[in-house]
Protein backbone atom coordinates (compact mmCIF):
# COMPACT_ATOMS: atom_id res chain seq x y z
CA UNK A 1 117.57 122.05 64.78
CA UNK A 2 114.17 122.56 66.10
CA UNK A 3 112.21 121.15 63.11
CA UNK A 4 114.75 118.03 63.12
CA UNK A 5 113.87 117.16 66.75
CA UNK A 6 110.24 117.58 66.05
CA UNK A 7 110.44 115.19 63.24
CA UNK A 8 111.94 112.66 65.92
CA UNK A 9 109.88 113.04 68.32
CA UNK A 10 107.10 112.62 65.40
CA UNK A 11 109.18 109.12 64.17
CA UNK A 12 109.61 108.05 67.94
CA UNK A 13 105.82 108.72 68.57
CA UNK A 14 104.74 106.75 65.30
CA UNK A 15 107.40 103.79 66.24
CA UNK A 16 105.86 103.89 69.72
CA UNK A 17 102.31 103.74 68.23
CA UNK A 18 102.88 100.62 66.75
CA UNK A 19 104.37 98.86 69.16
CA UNK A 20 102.82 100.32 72.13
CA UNK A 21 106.29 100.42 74.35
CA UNK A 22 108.25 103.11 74.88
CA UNK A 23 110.68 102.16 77.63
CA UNK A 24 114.39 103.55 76.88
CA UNK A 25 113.45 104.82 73.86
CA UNK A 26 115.13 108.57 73.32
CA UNK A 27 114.45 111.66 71.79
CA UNK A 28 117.90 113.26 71.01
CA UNK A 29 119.53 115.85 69.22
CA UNK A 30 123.43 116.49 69.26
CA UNK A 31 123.58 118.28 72.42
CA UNK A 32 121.12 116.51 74.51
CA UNK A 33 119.05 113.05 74.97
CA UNK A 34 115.71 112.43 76.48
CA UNK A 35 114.71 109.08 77.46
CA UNK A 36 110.91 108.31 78.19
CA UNK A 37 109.31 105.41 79.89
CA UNK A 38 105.74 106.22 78.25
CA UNK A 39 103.91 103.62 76.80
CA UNK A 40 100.94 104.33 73.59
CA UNK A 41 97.36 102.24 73.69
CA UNK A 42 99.53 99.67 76.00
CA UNK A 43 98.32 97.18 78.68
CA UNK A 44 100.69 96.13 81.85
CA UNK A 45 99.19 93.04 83.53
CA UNK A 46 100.61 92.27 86.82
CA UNK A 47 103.64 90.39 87.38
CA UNK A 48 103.55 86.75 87.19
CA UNK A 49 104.78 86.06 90.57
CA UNK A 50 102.74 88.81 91.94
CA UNK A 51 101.68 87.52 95.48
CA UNK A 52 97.79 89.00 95.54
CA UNK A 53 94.71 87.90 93.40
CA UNK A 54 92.89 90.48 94.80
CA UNK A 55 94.21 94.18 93.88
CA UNK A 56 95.84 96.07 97.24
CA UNK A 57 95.74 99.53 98.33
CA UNK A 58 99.53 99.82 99.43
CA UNK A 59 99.83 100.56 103.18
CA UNK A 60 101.58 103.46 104.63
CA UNK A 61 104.86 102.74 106.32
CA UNK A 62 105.38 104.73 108.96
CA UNK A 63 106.04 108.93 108.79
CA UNK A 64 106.91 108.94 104.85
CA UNK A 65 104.71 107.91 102.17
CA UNK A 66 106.18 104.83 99.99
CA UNK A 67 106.74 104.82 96.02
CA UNK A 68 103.90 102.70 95.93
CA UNK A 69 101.85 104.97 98.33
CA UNK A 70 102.77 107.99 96.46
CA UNK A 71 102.11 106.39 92.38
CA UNK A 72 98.69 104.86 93.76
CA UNK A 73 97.27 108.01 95.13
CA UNK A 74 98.58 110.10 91.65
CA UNK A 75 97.20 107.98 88.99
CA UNK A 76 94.24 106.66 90.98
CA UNK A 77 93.25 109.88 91.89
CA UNK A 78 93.70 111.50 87.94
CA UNK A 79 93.03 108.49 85.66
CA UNK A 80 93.98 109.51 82.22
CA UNK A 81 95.85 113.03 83.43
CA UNK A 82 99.41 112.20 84.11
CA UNK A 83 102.03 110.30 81.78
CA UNK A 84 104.01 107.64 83.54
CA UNK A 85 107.17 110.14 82.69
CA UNK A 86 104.68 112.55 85.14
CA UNK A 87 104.41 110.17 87.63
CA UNK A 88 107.59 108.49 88.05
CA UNK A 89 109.10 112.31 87.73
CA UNK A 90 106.45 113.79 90.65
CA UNK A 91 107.30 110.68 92.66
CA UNK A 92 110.84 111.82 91.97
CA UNK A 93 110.11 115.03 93.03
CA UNK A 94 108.48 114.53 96.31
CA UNK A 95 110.67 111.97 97.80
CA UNK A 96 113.78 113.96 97.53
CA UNK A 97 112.28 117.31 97.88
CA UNK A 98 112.72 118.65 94.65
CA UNK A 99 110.87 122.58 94.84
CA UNK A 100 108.80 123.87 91.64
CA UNK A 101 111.80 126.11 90.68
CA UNK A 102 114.12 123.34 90.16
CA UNK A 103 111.74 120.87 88.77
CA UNK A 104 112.28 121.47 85.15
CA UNK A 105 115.66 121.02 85.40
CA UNK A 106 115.62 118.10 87.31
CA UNK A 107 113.50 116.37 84.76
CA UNK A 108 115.29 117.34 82.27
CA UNK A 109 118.37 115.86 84.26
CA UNK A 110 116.34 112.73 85.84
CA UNK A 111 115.52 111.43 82.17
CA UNK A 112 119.22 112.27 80.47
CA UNK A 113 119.11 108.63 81.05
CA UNK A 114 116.99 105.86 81.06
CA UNK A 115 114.39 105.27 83.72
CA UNK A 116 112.63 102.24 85.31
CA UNK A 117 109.49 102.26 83.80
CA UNK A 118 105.90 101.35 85.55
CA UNK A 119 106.20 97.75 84.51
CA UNK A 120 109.18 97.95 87.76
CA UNK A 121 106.26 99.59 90.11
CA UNK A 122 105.19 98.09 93.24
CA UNK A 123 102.09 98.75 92.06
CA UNK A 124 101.94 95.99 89.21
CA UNK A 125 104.73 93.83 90.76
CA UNK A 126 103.41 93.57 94.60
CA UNK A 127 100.05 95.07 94.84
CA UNK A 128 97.76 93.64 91.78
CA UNK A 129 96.85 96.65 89.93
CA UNK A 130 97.20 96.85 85.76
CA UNK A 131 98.25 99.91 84.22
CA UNK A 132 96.62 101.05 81.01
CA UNK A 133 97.84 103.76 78.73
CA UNK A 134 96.03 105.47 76.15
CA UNK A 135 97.08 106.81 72.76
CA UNK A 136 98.43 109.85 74.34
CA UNK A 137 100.66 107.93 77.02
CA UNK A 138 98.21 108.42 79.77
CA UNK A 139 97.69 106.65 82.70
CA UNK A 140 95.25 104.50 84.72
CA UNK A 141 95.41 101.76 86.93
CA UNK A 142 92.80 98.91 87.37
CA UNK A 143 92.56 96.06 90.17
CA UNK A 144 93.42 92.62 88.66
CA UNK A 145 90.04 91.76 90.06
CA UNK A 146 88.13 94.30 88.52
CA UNK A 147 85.83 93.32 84.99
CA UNK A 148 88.19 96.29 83.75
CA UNK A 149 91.20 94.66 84.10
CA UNK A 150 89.77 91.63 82.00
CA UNK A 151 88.47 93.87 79.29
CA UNK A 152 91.62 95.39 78.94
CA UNK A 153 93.79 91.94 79.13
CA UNK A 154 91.77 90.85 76.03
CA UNK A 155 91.53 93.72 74.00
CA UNK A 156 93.23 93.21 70.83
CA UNK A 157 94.07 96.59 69.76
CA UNK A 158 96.11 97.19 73.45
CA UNK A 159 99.95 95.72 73.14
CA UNK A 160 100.39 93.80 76.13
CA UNK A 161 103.28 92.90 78.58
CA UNK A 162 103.29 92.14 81.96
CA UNK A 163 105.18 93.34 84.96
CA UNK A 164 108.74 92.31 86.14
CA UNK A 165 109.24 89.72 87.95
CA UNK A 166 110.19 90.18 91.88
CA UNK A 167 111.99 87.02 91.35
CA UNK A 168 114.15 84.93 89.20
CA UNK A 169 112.47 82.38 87.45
C-alpha cells in the first residue's frame, strides 16, 4: 500500500509539473485522502479587481493579527522555505490555537478536504503582492510594483493565473 501511494504522489507531482496547479488535487489511498493547494514553477498575479497598484503591507487590526498579517510576515520573512500547504496550515494553526502536539493531526484533518488555496489570499486579492512557487511548491511573494513581479509575469516557463476576484464580474 505504501509503494502504491508513492507512485501517486509521484503521478500527482508529474501532473502538477506540467501544469503548474495543484489546487484540489488529492493524494489518496482507500482509507484516506489528502488534498493540497501547492502549486509547481507557478506564477499568481494579483487579482484583477485588486484595488492597489502599489503592493501593501497589510495593517494590523486591532489585538489579533489578520490572515493577511499572519501569511505576509511567514512567506515574506522565509522566501522559498514554506509550501503554501505550510502556510495556509500554520495560519491555521495560530488562529485557532492549535499546540505542536496536535498539529499533525490537525493537518492531516484540515486537508481531508479541499482547501482555499493562495490565489483566495488577501494577500494577492487586496494587498498587491504575486506569489511565485518554485519546482518544489515553495513560496515567495513579490510587490506588483517590484521589477520582480514583471520578470516573473513574463516568464514563459512559469504557468500563470491570477487571483480571485473580490467581486463578480
Amino acid at each position: 500500500m505504501l509503494q502504491k501511494q508513492a507512485n501517486m504522489k509521484k503521478r500527482n507531482k508529474t501532473q502538477q509539473s506540467e501544469t503548474g496547479f495543484a489546487d484540489n488535487q488529492s493524494l489518496s489511498n482507500k482509507h484516506s485522502t489528502m488534498h493540497t493547494t501547492n502549486y509547481f514553477n507557478s506564477f499568481i498575479a494579483i487579482a484583477e479587481d485588486c484595488p492597489v497598484t502599489t503592493a501593501e503591507v497589510p495593517p494590523v487590526k486591532g489585538d489579533n493579527k489578520t490572515v493577511a498579517n499572519l501569511q505576509f510576515e511567514m512567506i515574506a520573512d522565509n522566501p522559498y522555505k514554506y509550501t503554501s500547504d505550510d502556510v495556509i496550515f500554520k495560519v491555521h494553526a495560530l488562529r485557532n490555537g492549535i499546540g505542536a502536539a496536535a498539529q499533525k493531526a490537525e493537518r492531516k484533518k484540515l486537508f481531508s478536504k479541499g482547501q482555499p488555496c493562495l490565489r483566495s489570499s488577501p494577500l494577492t486579492k487586496r494587498y498587491g503582492w504575486g506569489v511565485h512557487s518554485d519546482a518544489e511548491g515553495r513560496v515567495a511573494i513579490y510587490a506588483v510594483d517590484s521589477k520582480e513581479y514583471k520578470k516573473l509575469s513574463a516568464d514563459k516557463k512559469l504557468a500563470h493565473t491570477k487571483a480571485m476576484r473580490s467581486k463578480k464580474a
